[in-house]
N, C-alpha and C. Protein backbone atom coordinates (compact mmCIF):
# COMPACT_ATOMS: atom_id res chain seq x y z
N UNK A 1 63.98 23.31 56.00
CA UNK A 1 63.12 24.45 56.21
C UNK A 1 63.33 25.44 55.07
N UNK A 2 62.18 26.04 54.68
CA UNK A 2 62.25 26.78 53.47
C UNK A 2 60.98 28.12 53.99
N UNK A 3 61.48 29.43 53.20
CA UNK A 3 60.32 30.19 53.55
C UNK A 3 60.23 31.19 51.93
N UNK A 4 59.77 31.90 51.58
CA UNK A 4 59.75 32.68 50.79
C UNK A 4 59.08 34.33 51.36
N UNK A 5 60.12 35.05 51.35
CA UNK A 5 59.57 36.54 51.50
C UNK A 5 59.06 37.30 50.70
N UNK A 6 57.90 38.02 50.57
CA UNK A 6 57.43 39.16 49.52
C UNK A 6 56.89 40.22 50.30
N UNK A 7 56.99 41.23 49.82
CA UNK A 7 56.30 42.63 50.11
C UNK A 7 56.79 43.81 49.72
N UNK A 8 56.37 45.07 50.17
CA UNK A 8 55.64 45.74 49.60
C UNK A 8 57.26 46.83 50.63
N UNK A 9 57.85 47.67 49.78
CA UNK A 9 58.28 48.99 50.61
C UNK A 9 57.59 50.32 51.00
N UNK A 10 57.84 50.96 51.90
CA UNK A 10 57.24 52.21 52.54
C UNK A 10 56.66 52.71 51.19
N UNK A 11 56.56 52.86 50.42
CA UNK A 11 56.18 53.74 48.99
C UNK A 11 55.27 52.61 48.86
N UNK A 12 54.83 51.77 49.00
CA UNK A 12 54.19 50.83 48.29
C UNK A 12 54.50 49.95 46.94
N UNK A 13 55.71 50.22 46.69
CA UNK A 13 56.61 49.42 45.74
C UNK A 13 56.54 48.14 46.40
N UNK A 14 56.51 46.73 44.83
CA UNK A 14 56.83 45.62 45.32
C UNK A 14 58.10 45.30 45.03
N UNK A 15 58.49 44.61 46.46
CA UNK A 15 60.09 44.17 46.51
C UNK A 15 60.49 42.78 45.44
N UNK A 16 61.68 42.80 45.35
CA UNK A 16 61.82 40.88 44.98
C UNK A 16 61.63 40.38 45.93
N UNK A 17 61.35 39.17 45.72
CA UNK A 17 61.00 37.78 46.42
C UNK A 17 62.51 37.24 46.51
N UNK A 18 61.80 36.89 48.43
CA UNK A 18 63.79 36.14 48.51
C UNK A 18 63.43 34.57 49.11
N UNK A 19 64.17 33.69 48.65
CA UNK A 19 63.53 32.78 49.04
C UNK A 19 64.93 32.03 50.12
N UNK A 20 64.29 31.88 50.89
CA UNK A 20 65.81 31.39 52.05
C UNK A 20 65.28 29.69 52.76
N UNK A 21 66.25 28.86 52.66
CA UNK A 21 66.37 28.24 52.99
C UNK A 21 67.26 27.90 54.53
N UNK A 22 66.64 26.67 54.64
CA UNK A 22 67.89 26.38 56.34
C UNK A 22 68.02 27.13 57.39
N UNK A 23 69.11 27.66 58.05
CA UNK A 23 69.17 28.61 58.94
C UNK A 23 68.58 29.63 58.86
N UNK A 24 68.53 30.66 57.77
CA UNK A 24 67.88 31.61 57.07
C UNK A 24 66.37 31.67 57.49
N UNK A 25 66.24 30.67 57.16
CA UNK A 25 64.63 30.22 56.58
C UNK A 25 63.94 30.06 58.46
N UNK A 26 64.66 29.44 59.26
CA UNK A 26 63.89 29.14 60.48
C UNK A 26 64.32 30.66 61.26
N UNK A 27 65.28 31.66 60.91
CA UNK A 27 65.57 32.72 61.84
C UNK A 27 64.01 33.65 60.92
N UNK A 28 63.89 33.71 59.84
CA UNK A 28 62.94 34.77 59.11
C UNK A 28 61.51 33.88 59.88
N UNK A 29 61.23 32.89 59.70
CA UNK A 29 60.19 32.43 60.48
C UNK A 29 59.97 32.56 61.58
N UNK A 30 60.87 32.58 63.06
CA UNK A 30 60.75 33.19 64.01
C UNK A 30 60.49 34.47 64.39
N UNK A 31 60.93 35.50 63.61
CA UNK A 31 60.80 36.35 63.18
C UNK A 31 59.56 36.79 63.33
N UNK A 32 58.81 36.32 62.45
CA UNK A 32 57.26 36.69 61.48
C UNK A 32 56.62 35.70 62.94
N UNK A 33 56.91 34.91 63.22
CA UNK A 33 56.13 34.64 64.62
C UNK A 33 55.93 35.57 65.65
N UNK A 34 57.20 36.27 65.72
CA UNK A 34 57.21 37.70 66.78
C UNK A 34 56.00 38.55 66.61
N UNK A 35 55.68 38.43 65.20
CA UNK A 35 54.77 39.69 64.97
C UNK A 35 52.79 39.43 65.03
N UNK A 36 53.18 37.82 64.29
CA UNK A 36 51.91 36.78 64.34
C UNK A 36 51.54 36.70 66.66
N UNK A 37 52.52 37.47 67.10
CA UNK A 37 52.17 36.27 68.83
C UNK A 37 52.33 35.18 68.73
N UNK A 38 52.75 34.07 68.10
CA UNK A 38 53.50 32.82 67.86
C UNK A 38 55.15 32.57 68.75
N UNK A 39 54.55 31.64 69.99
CA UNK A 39 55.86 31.79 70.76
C UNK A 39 56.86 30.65 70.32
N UNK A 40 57.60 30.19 70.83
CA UNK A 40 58.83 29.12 70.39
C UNK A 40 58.16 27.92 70.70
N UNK A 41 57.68 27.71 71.83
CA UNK A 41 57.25 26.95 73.02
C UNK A 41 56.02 26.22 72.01
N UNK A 42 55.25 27.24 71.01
CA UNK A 42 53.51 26.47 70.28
C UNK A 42 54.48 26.21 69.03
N UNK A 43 55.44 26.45 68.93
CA UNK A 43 56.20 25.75 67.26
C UNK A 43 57.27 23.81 67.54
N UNK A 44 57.33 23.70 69.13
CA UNK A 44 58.12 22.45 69.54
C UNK A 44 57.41 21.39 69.47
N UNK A 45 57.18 20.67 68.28
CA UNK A 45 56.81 19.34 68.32
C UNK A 45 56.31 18.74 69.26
N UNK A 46 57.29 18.41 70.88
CA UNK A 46 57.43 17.58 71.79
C UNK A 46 58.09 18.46 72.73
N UNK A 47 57.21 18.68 73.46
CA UNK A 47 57.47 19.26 75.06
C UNK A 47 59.19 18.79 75.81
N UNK A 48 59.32 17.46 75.25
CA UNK A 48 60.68 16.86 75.66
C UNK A 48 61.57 17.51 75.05
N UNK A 49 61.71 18.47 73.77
CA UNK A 49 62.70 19.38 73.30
C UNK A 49 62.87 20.62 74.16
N UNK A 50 61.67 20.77 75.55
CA UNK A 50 61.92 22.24 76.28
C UNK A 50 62.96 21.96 77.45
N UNK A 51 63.80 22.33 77.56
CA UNK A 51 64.70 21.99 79.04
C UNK A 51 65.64 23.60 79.09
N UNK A 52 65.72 23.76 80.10
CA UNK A 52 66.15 24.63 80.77
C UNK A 52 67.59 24.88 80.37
N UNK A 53 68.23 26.39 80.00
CA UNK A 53 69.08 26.75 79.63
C UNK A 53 70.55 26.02 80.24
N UNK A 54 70.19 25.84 81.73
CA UNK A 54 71.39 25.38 82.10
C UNK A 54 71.44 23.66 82.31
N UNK A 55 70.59 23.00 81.73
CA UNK A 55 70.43 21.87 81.56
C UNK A 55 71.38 21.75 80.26
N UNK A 56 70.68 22.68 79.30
CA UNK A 56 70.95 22.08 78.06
C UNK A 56 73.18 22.77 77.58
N UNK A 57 73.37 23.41 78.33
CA UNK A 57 74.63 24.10 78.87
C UNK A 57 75.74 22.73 79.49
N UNK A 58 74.59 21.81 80.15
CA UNK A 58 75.49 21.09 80.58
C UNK A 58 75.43 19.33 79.88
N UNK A 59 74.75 19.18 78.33
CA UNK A 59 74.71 18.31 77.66
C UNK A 59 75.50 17.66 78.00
N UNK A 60 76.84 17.77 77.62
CA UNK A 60 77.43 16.84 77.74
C UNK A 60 77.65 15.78 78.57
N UNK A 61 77.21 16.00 79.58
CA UNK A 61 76.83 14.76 80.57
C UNK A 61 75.70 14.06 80.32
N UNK A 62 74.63 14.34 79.74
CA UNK A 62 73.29 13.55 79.48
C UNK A 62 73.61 12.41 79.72
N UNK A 63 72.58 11.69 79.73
CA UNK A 63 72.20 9.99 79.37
C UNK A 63 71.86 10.10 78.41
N UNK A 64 71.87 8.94 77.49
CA UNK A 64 71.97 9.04 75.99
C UNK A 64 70.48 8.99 75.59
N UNK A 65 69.86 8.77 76.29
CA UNK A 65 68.33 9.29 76.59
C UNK A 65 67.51 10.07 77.16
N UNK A 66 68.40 11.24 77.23
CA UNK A 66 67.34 12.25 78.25
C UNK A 66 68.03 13.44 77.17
N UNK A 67 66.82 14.05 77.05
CA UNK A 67 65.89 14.26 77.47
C UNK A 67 64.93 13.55 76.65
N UNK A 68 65.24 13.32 75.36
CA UNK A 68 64.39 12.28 74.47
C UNK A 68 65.39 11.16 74.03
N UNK A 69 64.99 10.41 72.90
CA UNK A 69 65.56 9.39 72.67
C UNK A 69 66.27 10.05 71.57
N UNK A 70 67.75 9.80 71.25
CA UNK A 70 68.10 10.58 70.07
C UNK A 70 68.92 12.06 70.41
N UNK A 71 68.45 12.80 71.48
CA UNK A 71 68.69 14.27 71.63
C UNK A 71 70.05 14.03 71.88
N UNK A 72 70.88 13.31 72.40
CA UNK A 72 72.30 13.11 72.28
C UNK A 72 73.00 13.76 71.08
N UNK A 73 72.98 12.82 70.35
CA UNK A 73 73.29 13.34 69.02
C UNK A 73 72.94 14.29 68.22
N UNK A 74 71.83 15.05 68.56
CA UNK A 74 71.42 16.13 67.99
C UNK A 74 72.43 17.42 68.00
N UNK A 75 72.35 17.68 66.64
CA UNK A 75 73.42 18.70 66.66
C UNK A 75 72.70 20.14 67.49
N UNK A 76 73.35 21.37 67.75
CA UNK A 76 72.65 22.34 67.87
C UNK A 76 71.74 23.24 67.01
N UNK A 77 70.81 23.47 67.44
CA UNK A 77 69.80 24.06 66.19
C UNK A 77 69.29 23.11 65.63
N UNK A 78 69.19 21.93 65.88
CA UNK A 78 68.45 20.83 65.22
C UNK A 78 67.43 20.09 66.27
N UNK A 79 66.52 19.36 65.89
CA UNK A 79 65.33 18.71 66.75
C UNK A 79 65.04 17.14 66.26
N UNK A 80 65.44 16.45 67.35
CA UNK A 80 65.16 15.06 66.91
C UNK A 80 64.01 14.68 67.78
N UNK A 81 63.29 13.76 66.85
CA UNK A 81 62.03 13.08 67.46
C UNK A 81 62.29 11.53 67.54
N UNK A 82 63.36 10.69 67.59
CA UNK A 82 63.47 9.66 67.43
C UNK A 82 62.61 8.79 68.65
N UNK A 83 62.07 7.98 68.16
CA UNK A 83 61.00 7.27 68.94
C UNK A 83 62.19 5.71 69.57
């Protein structure tokens, strides 16, 4: 994930350009969704990445297939689509 920021300060001065990658890059994009009305829920690939806080609290018990194929191993902050 990659994003690039530009704009403009209260004076109307232009800022530098920051360009953020990775963690960076998906927290500044959430972000700018806040402001777009863009919820979490219209950015998830696959409905099978939504599960409930205390589901996902209690991973470590999963089946190595639930909630998708793959989500086992998925680290945190990451999204697998493995078919």
């Amino acid at each position: 994930s990659e994003v690039v920021l530009s704009g403009w300060d209260s004076t109307g001065v232009e800022r530098d350009s920051r360009h953020l990658v990775g963690l960076a890059a998906r927290i500044a994009q959430h972000e700018f969704d806040h402001l777009d009305g863009v919820l979490f829920t219209q950015r998830v690939p696959n409905q099978n990445f939504l599960v409930p806080q205390a589901s996902f609290d209690a991973r470590n018990g999963w089946a190595r297939d639930w909630p998708s194929q793959g989500s086992y191993n998925t680290l945190l902050g990451e999204l697998c689509d493995e078919k």
